[in-house]
Protein backbone atom coordinates (compact mmCIF):
# COMPACT_ATOMS: atom_id res chain seq x y z
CA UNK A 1 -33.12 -5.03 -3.84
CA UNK A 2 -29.50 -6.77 -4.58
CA UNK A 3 -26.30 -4.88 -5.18
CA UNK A 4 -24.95 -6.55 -8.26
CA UNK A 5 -21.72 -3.71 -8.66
CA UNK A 6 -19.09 -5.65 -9.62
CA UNK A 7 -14.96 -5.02 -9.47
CA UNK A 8 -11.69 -7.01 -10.48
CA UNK A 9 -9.82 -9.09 -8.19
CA UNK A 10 -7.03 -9.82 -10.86
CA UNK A 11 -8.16 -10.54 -13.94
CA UNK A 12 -11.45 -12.04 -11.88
CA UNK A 13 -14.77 -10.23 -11.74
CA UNK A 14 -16.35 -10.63 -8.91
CA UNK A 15 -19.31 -9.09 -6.73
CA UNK A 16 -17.78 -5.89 -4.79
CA UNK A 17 -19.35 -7.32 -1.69
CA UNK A 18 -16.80 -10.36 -2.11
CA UNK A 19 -13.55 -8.66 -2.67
CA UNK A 20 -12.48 -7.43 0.60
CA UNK A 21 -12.55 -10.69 2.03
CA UNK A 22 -10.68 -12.43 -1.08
CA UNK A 23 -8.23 -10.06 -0.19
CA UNK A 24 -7.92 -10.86 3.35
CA UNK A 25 -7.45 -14.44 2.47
CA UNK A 26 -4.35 -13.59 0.17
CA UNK A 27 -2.78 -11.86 2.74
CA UNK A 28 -3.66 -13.89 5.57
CA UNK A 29 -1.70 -16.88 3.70
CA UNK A 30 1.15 -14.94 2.53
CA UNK A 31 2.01 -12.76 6.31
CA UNK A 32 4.40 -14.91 7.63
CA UNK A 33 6.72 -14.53 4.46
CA UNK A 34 5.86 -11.44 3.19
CA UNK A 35 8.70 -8.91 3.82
CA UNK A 36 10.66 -12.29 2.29
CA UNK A 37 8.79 -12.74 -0.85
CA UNK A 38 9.05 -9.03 -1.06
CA UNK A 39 13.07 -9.19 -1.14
CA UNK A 40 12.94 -11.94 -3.45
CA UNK A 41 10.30 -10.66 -6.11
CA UNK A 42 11.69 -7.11 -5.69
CA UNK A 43 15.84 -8.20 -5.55
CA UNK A 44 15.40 -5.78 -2.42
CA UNK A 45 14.47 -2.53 -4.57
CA UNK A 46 11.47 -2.02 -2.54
CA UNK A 47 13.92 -1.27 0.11
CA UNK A 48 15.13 2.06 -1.75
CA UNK A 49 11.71 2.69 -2.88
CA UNK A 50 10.82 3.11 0.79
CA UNK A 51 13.54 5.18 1.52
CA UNK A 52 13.12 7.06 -1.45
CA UNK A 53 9.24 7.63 -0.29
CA UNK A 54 10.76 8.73 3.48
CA UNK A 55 13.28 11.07 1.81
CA UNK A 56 10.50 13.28 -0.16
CA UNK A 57 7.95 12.55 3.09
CA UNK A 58 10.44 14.35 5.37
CA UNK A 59 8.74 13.47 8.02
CA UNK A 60 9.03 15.75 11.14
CA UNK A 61 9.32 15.57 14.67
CA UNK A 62 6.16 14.54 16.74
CA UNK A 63 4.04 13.76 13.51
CA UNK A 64 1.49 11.40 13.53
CA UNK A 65 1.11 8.99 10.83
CA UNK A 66 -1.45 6.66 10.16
CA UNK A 67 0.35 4.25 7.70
CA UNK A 68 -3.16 1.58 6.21
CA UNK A 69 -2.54 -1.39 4.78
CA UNK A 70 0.60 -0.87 6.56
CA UNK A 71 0.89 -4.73 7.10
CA UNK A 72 4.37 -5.88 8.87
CA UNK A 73 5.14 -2.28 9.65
CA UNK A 74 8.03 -1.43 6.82
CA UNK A 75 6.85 2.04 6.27
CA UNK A 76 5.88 3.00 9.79
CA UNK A 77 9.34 1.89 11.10
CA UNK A 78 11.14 4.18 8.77
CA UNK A 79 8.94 7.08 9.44
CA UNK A 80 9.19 6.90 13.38
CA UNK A 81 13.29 6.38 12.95
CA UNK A 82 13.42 9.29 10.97
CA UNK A 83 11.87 11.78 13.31
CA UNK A 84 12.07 12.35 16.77
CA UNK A 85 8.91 11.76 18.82
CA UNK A 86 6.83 10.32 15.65
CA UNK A 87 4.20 8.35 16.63
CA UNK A 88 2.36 5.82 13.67
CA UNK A 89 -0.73 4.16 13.76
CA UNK A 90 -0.36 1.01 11.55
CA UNK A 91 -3.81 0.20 10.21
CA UNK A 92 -4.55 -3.26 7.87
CA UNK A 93 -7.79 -5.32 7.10
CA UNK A 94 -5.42 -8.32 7.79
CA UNK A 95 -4.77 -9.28 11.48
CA UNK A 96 -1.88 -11.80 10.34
CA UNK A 97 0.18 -9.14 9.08
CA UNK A 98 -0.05 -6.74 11.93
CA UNK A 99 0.58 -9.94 14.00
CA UNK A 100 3.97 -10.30 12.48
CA UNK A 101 4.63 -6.31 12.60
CA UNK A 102 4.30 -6.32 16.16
CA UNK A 103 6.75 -8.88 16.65
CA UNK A 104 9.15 -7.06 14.50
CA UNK A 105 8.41 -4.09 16.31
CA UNK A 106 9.10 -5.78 19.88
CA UNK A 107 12.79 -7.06 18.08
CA UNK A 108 13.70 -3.40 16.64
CA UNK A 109 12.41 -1.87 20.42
CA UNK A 110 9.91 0.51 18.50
CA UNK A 111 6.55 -1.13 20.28
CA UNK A 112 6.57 1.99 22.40
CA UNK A 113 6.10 4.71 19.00
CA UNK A 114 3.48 2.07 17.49
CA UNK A 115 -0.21 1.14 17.50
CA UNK A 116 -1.44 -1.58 15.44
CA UNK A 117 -5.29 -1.25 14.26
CA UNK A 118 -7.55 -3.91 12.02
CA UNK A 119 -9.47 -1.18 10.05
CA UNK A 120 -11.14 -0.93 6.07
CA UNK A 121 -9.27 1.64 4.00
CA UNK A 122 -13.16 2.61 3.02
CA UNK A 123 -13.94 2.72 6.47
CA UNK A 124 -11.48 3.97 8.98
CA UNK A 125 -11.87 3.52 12.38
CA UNK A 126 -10.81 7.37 13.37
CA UNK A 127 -11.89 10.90 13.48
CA UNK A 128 -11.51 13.63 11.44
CA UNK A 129 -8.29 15.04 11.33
CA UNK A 130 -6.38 12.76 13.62
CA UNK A 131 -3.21 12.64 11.34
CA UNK A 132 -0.57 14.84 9.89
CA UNK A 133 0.35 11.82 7.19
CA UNK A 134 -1.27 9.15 5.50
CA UNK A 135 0.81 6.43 3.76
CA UNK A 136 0.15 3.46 1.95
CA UNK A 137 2.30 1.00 0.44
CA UNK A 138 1.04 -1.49 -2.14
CA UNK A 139 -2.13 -1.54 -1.04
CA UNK A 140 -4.56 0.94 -2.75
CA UNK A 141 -4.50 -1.47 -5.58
CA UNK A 142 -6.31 -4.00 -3.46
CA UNK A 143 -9.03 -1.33 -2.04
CA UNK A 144 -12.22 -2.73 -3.73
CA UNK A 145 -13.01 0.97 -4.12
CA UNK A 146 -10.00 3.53 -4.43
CA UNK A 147 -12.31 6.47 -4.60
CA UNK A 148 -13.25 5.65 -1.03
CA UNK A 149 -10.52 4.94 0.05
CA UNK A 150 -8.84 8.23 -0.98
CA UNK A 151 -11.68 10.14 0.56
CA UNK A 152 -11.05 8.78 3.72
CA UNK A 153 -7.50 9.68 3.76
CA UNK A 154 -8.53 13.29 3.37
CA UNK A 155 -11.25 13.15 6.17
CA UNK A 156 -8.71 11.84 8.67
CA UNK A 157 -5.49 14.21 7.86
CA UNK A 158 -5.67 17.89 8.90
CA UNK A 159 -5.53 20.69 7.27
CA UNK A 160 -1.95 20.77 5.86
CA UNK A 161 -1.74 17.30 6.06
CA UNK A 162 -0.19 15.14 3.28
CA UNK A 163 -0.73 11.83 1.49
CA UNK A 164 1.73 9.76 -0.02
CA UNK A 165 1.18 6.19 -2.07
CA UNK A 166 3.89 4.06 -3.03
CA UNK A 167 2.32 1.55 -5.50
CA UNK A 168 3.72 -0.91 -8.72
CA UNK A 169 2.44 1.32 -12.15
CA UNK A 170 2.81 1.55 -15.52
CA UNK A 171 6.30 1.78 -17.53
CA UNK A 172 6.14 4.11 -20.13
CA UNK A 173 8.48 2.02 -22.65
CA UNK A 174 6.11 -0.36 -24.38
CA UNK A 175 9.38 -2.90 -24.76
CA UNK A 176 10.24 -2.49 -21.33
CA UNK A 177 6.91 -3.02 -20.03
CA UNK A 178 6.59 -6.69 -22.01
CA UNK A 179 9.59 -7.72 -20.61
CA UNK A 180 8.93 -6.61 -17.16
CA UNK A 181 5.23 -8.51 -17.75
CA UNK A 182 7.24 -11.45 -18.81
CA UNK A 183 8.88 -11.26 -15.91
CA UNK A 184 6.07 -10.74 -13.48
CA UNK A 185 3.64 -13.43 -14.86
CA UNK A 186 6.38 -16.36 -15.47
CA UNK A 187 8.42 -15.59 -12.48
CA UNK A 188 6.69 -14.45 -9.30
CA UNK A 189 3.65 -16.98 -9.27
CA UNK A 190 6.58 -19.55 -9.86
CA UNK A 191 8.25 -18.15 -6.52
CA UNK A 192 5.30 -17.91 -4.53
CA UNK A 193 4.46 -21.84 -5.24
CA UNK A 194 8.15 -22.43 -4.09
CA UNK A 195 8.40 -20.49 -0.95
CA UNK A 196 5.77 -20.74 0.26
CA UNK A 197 3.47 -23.17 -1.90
CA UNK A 198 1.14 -21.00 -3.10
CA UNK A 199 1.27 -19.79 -6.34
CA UNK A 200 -2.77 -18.34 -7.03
CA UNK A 201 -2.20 -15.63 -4.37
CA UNK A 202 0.88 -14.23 -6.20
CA UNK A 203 -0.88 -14.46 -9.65
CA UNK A 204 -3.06 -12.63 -8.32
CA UNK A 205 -0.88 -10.16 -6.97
CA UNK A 206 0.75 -9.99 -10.64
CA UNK A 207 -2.56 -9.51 -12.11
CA UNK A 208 -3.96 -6.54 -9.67
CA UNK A 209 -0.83 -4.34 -10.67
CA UNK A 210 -1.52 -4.78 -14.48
CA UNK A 211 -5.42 -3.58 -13.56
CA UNK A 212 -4.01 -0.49 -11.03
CA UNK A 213 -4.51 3.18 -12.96
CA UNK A 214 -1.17 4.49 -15.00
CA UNK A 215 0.31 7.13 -13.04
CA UNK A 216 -1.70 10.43 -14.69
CA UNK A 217 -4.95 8.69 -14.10
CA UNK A 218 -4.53 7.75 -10.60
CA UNK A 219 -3.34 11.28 -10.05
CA UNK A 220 -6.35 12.52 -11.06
CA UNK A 221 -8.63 10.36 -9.18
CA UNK A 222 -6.50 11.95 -5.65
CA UNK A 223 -7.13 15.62 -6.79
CA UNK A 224 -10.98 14.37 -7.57
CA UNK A 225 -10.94 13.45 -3.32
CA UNK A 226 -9.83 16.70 -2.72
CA UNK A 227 -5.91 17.03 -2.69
CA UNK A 228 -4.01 19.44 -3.86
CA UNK A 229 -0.65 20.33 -5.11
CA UNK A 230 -0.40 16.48 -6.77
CA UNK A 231 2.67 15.18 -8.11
CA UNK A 232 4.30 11.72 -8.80
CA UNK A 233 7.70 10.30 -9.36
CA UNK A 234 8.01 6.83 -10.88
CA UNK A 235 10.70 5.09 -9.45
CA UNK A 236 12.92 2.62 -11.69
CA UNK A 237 11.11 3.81 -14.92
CA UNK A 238 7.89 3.15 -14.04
CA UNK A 239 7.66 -0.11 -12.18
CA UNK A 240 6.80 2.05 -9.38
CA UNK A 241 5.65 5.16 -8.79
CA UNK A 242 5.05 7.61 -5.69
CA UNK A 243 2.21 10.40 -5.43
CA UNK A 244 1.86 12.96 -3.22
CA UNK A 245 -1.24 15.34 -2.36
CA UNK A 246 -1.79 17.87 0.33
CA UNK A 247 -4.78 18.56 2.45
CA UNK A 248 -5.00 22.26 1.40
C-alpha cells in the first residue's frame, strides 16, 4: 500500500514523503548567508522581532530551552544572555545551519551554554519533559506537518512549560497586504539571485509564508495539541506575529 498524502512546498504540491528533504536542500544552500539575507529582506526588523519575542518570553535563570529549527542560533543566543545559567539546546533538520551557529557561538564565547542537535520537528530526538521552553523561529511554516510538530513541543516541555513561535502571517489591511506581497514576490527572489545566486529557494520562501495559517487559525491548531492560555501579538501589523501557549 502507497502513501499518496500530499502537502505544499510553496505554491508546489508535492508527496509529504518528499518535503522534508526539499526543505533541507533550501536551507542547506542558503546557511552560509542566512542571518545576511535575513538583514537585507527584513531591513533588520527581525532583530526587534526577536527581542520583542525575548521580552514577553522572560526567560529565567537556569531554564532550559530547546530552540528547533533554531538554525544559526539567533534565538538561543538571546535567551541564554538574558538569563543567568540558561542552558539551550539548538535543534534543526539542517546540519549547515547549525554548522555556522556553532561558529558564531565559539566568536560570541557562548559554546559553553549551547548544544547543537540535527533532529525532525515531527520527531524529536528527546524525552518527555526535558524543557521549560520551546521556541521556534520561522520555521513551523516549513514543518511538512504542523500538527506534529506542535504535539511534540508539548510532549517535550513540562508541566508549566511554555511555547512561543515567531513566524511571517497575515496583515489584516487588505491594501497593506498587496503591497507587502508586491514587495515579497518582486523583491526578495530578486535578492536571493543577487547575493547569493539563487533565486528558487527564496521564491519559495515567499511562497510558504503566503500558504502559513492567519494568526486565529494557527492559534487554534496550538490549543488543538494541548496548550493553554493562547495568545498572539502581530508584530508590525501583521507581517509577523508571535504566539504563546502553556503546558497547563
Amino acid at each position: 500500500m502507497t502513501d499518496d498524502s500530499t502537502t505544499h512546498f510553496g505554491f508546489q504540491t508535492v508527496p509529504e514523503s518528499e518535503k522534508a528533504g526539499m526543505v533541507h536542500g533550501v536551507f542547506s544552500r542558503v546557511a552560509s548567508k542566512y542571518d545576511l539575507m535575513n538583514d537585507l529582506m527584513s531591513m533588520g526588523i527581525h532583530r526587534l522581532w526577536k527581542e520583542a519575542m525575548m521580552d514577553w518570553l522572560a526567560p529565567r535563570p537556569g531554564q532550559r530551552l530547546l530552540d528547533m529549527a533554531g538554525g544559526t542560533g539567533d534565538v538561543a543566543f538571546r535567551f541564554v544572555k538574558r538569563a543567568k545559567g540558561a542552558s539551550a539546546v539548538v535543534c534543526d533538520l539542517t546540519e549547515p545551519m547549525l554548522t555556522e551557529g556553532r561558529k558564531r557561538a565559539e566568536a560570541e564565547s557562548l559554546a559553553q551554554s549551547l548544544d547543537w542537535v540535527v533532529g525532525d520537528a515531527m520527531a524529536l530526538p528527546f524525552a518527555d519533559a526535558s524543557f521549560d521552553v520551546y521556541t521556534i523561529s520561522f520555521g513551523i511554516r516549513n514543518v511538512t506537518r504542523i500538527a506534529d510538530a506542535l504535539s511534540e513541543a508539548h510532549r517535550v516541555l513540562r508541566p508549566g512549560g511554555r511555547l512561543m513561535v515567531l513566524e511571517f502571517s497575515q496583515i489584516p489591511n487588505e491594501m497593506l497586504q498587496k503591497a507587502y506581497d508586491l514587495y515579497s514576490f518582486n523583491v526578495i527572489p530578486a535578492m536571493g539571485q543577487m547575493v547569493i545566486g539563487d533565486r528558487g529557494s527564496y521564491q519559495y520562501l515567499v511562497e510558504s509564508i503566503r500558504k502559513f495559517p492567519d494568526q486565529d487559525s494557527f492559534a487554534a491548531m496550538i490549543r488543538a495539541a494541548g496548550f493553554g492560555q493562547v495568545k498572539y501579538r502581530n508584530l508590525s501589523m501583521g507581517i509577523a506575529a508571535l504566539h504563546s501557549g502553556w503546558k497547563v
